[in-house]
Every structure is written in C-alpha cells, then in structure tokens.
PDB file of N, CA and C in Angstrom:
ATOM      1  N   UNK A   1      16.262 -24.490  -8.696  1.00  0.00           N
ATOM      2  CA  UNK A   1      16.817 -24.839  -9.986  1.00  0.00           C
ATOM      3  C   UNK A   1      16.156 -23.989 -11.059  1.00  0.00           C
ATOM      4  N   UNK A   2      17.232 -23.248 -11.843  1.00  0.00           N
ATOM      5  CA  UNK A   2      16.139 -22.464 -13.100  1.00  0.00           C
ATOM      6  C   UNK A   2      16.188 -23.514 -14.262  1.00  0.00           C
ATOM      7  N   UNK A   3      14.963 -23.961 -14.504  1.00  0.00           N
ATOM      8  CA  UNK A   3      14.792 -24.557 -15.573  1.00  0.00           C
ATOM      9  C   UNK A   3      13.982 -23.868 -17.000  1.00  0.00           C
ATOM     10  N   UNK A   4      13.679 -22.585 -16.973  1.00  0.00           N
ATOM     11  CA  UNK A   4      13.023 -21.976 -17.775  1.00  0.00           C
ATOM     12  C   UNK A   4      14.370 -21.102 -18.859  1.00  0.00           C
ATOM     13  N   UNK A   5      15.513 -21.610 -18.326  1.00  0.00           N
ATOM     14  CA  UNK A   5      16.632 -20.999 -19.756  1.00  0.00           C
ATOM     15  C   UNK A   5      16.929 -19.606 -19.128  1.00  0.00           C
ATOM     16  N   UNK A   6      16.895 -18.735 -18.338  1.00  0.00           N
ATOM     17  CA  UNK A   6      16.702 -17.013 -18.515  1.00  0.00           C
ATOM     18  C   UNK A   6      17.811 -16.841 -18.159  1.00  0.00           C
ATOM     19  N   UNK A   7      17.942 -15.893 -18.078  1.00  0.00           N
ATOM     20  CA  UNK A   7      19.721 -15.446 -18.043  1.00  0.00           C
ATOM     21  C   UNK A   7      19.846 -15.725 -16.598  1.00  0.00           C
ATOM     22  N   UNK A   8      20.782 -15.851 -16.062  1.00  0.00           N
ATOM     23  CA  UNK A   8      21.483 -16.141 -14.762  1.00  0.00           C
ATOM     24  C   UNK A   8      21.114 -14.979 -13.895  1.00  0.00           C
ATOM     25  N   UNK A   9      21.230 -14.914 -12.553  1.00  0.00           N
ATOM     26  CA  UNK A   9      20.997 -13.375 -12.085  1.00  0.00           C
ATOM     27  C   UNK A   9      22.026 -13.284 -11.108  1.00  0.00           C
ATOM     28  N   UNK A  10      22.588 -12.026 -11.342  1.00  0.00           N
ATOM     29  CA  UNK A  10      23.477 -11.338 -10.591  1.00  0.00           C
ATOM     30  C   UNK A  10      23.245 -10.877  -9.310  1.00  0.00           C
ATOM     31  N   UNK A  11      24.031 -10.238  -8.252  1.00  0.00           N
ATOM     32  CA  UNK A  11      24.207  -9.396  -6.891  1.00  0.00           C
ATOM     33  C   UNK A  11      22.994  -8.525  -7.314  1.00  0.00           C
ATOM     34  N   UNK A  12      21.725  -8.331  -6.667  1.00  0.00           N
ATOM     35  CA  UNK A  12      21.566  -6.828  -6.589  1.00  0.00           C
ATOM     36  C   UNK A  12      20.139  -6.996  -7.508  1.00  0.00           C
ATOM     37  N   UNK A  13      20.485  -8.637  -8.639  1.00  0.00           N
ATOM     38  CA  UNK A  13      18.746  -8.616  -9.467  1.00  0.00           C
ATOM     39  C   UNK A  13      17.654  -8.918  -8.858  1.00  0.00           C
ATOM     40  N   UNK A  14      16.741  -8.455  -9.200  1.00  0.00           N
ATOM     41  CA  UNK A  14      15.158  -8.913  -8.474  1.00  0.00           C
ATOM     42  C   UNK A  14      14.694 -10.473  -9.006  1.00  0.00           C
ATOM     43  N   UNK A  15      14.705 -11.082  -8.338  1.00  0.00           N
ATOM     44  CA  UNK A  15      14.569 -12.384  -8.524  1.00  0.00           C
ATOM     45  C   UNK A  15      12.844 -12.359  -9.583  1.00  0.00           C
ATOM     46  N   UNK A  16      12.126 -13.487 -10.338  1.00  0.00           N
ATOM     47  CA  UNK A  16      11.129 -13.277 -10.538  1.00  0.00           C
ATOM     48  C   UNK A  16       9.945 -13.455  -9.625  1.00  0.00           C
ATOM     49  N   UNK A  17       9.155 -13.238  -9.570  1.00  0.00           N
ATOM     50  CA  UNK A  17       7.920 -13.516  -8.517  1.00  0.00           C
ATOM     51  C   UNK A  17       7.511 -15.298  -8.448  1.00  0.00           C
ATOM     52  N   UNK A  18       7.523 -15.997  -7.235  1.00  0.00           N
ATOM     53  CA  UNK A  18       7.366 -17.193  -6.805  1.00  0.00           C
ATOM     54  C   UNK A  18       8.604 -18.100  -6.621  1.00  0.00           C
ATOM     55  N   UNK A  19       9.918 -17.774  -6.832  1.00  0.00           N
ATOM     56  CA  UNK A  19      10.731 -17.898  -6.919  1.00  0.00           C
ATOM     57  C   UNK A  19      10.964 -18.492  -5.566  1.00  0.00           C
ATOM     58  N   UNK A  20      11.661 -19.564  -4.774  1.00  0.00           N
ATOM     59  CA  UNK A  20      11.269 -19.708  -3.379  1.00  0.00           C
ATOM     60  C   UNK A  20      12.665 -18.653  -2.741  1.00  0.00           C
ATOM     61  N   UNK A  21      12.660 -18.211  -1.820  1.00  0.00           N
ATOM     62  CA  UNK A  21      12.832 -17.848  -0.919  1.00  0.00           C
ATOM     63  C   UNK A  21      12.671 -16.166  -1.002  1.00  0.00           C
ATOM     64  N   UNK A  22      11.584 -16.146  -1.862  1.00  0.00           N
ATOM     65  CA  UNK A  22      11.304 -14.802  -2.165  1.00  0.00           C
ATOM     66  C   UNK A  22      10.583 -14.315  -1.391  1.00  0.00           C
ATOM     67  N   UNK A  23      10.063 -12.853  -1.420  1.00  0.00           N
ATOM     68  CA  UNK A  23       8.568 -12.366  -0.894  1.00  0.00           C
ATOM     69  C   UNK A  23       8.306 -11.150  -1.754  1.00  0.00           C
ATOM     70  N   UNK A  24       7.180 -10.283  -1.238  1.00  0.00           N
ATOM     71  CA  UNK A  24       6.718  -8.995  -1.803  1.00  0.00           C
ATOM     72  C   UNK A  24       7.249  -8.068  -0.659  1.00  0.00           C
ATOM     73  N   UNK A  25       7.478  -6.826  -0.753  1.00  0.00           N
ATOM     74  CA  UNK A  25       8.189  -5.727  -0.152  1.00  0.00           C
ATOM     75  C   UNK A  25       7.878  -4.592  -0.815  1.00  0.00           C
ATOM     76  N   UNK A  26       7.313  -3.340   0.107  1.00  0.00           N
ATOM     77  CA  UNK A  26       6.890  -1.972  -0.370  1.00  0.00           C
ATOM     78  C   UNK A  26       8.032  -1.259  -0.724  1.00  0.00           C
ATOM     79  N   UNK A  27       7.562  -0.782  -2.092  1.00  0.00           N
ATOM     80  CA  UNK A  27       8.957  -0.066  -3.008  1.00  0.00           C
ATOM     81  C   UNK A  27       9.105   0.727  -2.252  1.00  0.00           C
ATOM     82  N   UNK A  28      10.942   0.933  -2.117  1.00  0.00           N
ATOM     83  CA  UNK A  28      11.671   2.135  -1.036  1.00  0.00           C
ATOM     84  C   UNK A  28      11.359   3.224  -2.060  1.00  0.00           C
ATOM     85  N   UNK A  29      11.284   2.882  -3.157  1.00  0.00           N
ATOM     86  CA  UNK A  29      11.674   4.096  -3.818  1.00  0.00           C
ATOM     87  C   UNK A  29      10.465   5.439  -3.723  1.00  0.00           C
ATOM     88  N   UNK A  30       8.921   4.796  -4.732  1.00  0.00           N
ATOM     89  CA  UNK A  30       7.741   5.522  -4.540  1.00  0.00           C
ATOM     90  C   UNK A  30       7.172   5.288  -2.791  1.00  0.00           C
ATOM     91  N   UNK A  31       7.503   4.479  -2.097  1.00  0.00           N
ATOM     92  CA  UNK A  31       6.802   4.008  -0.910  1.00  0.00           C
ATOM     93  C   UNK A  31       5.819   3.239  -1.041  1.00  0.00           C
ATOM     94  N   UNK A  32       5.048   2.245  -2.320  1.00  0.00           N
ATOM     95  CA  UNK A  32       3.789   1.851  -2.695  1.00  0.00           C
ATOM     96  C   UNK A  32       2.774   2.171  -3.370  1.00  0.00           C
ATOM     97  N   UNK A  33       3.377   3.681  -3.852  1.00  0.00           N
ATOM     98  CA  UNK A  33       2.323   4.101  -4.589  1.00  0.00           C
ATOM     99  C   UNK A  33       2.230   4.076  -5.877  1.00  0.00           C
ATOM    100  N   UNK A  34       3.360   3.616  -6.328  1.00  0.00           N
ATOM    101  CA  UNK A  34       3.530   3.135  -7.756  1.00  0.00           C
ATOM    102  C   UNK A  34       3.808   4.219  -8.701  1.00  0.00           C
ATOM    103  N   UNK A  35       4.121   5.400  -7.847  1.00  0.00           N
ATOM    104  CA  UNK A  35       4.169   6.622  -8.899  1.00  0.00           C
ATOM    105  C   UNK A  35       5.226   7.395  -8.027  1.00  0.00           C
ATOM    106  N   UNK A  36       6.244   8.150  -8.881  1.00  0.00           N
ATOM    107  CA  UNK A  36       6.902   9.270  -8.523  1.00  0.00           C
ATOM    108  C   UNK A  36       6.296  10.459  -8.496  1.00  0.00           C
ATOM    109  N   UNK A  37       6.130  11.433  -7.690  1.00  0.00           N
ATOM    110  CA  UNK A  37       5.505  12.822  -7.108  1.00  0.00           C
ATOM    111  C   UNK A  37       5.899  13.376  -8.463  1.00  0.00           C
ATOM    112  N   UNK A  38       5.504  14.751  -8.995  1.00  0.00           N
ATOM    113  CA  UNK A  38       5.813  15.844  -9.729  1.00  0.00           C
ATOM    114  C   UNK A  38       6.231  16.560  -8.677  1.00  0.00           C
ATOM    115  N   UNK A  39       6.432  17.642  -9.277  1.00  0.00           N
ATOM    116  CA  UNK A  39       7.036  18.979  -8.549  1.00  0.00           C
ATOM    117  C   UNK A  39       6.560  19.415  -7.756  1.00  0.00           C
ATOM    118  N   UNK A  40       4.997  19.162  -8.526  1.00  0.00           N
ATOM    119  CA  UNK A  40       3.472  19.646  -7.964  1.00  0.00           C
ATOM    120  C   UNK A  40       3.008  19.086  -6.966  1.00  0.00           C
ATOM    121  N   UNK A  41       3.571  18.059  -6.519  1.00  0.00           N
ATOM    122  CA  UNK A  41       3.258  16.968  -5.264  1.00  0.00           C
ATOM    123  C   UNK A  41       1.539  16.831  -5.404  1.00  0.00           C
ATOM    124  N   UNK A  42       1.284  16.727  -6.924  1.00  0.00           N
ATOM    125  CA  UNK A  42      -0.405  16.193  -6.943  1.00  0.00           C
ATOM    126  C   UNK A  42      -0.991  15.298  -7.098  1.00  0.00           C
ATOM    127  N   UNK A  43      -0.234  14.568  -7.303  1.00  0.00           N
ATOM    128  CA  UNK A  43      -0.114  12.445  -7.554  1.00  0.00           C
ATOM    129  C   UNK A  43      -0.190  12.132  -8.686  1.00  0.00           C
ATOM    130  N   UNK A  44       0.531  13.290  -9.902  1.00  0.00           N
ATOM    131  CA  UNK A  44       0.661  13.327 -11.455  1.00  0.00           C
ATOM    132  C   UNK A  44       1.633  12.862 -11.874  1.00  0.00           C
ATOM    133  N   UNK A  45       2.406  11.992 -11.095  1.00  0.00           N
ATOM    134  CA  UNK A  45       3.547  11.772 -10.997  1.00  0.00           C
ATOM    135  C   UNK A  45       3.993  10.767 -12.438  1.00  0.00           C
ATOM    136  N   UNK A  46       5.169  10.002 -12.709  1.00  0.00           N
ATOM    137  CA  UNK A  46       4.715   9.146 -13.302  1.00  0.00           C
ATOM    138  C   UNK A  46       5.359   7.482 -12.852  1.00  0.00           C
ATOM    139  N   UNK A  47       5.211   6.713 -13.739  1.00  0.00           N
ATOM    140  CA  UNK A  47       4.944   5.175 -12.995  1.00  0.00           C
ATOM    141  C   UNK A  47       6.486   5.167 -12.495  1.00  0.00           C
ATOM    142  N   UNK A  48       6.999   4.677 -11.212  1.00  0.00           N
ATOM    143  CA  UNK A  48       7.779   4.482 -10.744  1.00  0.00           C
ATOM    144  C   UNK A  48       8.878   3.544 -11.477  1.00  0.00           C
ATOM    145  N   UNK A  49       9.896   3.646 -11.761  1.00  0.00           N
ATOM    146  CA  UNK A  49      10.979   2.730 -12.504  1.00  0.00           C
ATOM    147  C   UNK A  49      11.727   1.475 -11.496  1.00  0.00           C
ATOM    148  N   UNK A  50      11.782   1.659 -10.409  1.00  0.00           N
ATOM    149  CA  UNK A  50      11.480   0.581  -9.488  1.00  0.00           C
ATOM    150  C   UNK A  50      11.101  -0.476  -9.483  1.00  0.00           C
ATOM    151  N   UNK A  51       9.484   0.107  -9.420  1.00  0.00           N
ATOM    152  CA  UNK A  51       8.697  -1.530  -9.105  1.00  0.00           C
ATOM    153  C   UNK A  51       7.683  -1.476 -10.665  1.00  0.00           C
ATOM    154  N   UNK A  52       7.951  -1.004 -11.598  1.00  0.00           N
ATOM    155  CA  UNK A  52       7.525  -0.984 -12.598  1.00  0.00           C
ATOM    156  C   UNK A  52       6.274  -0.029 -12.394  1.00  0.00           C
ATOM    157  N   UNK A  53       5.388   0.359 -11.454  1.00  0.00           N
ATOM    158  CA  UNK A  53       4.379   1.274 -11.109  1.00  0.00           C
ATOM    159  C   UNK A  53       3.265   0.266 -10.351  1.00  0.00           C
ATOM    160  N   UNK A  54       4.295  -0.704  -9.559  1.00  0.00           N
ATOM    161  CA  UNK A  54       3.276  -2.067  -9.293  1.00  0.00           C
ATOM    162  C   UNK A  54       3.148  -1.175  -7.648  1.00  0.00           C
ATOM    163  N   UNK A  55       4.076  -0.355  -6.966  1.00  0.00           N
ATOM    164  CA  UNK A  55       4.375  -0.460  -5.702  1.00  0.00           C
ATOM    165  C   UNK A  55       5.138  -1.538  -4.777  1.00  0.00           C
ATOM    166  N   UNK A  56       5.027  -2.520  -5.272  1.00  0.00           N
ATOM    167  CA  UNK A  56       5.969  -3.848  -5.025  1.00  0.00           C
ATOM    168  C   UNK A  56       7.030  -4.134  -5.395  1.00  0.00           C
ATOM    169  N   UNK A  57       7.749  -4.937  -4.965  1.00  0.00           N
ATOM    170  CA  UNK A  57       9.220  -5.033  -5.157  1.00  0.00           C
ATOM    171  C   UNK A  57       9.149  -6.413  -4.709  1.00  0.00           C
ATOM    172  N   UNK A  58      10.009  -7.558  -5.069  1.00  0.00           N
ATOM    173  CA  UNK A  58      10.274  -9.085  -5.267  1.00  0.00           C
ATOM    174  C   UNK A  58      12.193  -9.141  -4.364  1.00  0.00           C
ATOM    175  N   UNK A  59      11.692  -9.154  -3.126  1.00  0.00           N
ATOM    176  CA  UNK A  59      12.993  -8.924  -2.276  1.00  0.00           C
ATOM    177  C   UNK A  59      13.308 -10.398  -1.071  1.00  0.00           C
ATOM    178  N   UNK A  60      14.207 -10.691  -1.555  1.00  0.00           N
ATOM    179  CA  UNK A  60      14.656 -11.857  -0.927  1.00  0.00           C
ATOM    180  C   UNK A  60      14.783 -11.700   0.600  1.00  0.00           C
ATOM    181  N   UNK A  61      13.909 -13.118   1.082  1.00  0.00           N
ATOM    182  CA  UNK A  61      14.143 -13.049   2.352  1.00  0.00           C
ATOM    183  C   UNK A  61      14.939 -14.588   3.589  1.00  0.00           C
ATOM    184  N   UNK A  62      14.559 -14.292   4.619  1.00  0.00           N
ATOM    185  CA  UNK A  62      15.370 -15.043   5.006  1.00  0.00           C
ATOM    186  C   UNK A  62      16.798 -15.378   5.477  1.00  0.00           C
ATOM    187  N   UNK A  63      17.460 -15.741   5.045  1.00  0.00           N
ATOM    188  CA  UNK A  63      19.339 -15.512   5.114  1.00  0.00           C
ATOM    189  C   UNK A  63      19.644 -16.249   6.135  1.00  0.00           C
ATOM    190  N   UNK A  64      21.273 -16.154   6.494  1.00  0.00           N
ATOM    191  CA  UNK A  64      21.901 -16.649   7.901  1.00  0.00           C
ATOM    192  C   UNK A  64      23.043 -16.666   7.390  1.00  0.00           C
TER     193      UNK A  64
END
C-alpha cells in the first residue's frame, strides 16, 4: 500500500528502496562501478545516470 502520497509508478519505474518485493541488483549499465568509462578507459568517467553513481539498482523480484 503507498501511503506516503508519491506519484503512482509506471511499467519500467524503479520502485523505492524497501519497498517489499524488491531487492538490490548490479547496474547493467556501469556494471557496479558507479561510473561511466571516458574514452580514456581511466576510471575518469562520470557518475552513472542509471543507478545515480550508487552501482545499484532497486529491481523487482520474484514473479509467477
């Protein structure tokens, strides 16, 4: 039940963290590292837009 008012969430939104039938999951995008590569592949990268630069991702689990 959302009782905190927030907008409704759609197909495809990241649920918030504790949410039940949630978990944590390594961002597909950076792989965990919380950063996108440069050109330079020197780890100057910058914070991943993903998982905010957490490396984590809030991905529903479970199903049937």
């Amino acid at each position: 039940m959302n009782t905190t008012h927030d907008a409704p969430l759609n197909p495809g939104d990241d649920a918030p963290a504790g949410t039940p039938g949630t978990g944590e999951d390594v961002c597909p995008v950076c792989h965990g590292t919380g950063t996108l590569m440069d050109e330079d592949d020197d780890g100057g990268g910058q914070p991943c837009p993903n998982c905010g630069g957490t490396g984590v991702v809030i991905e529903g689990v479970g199903g049937g």
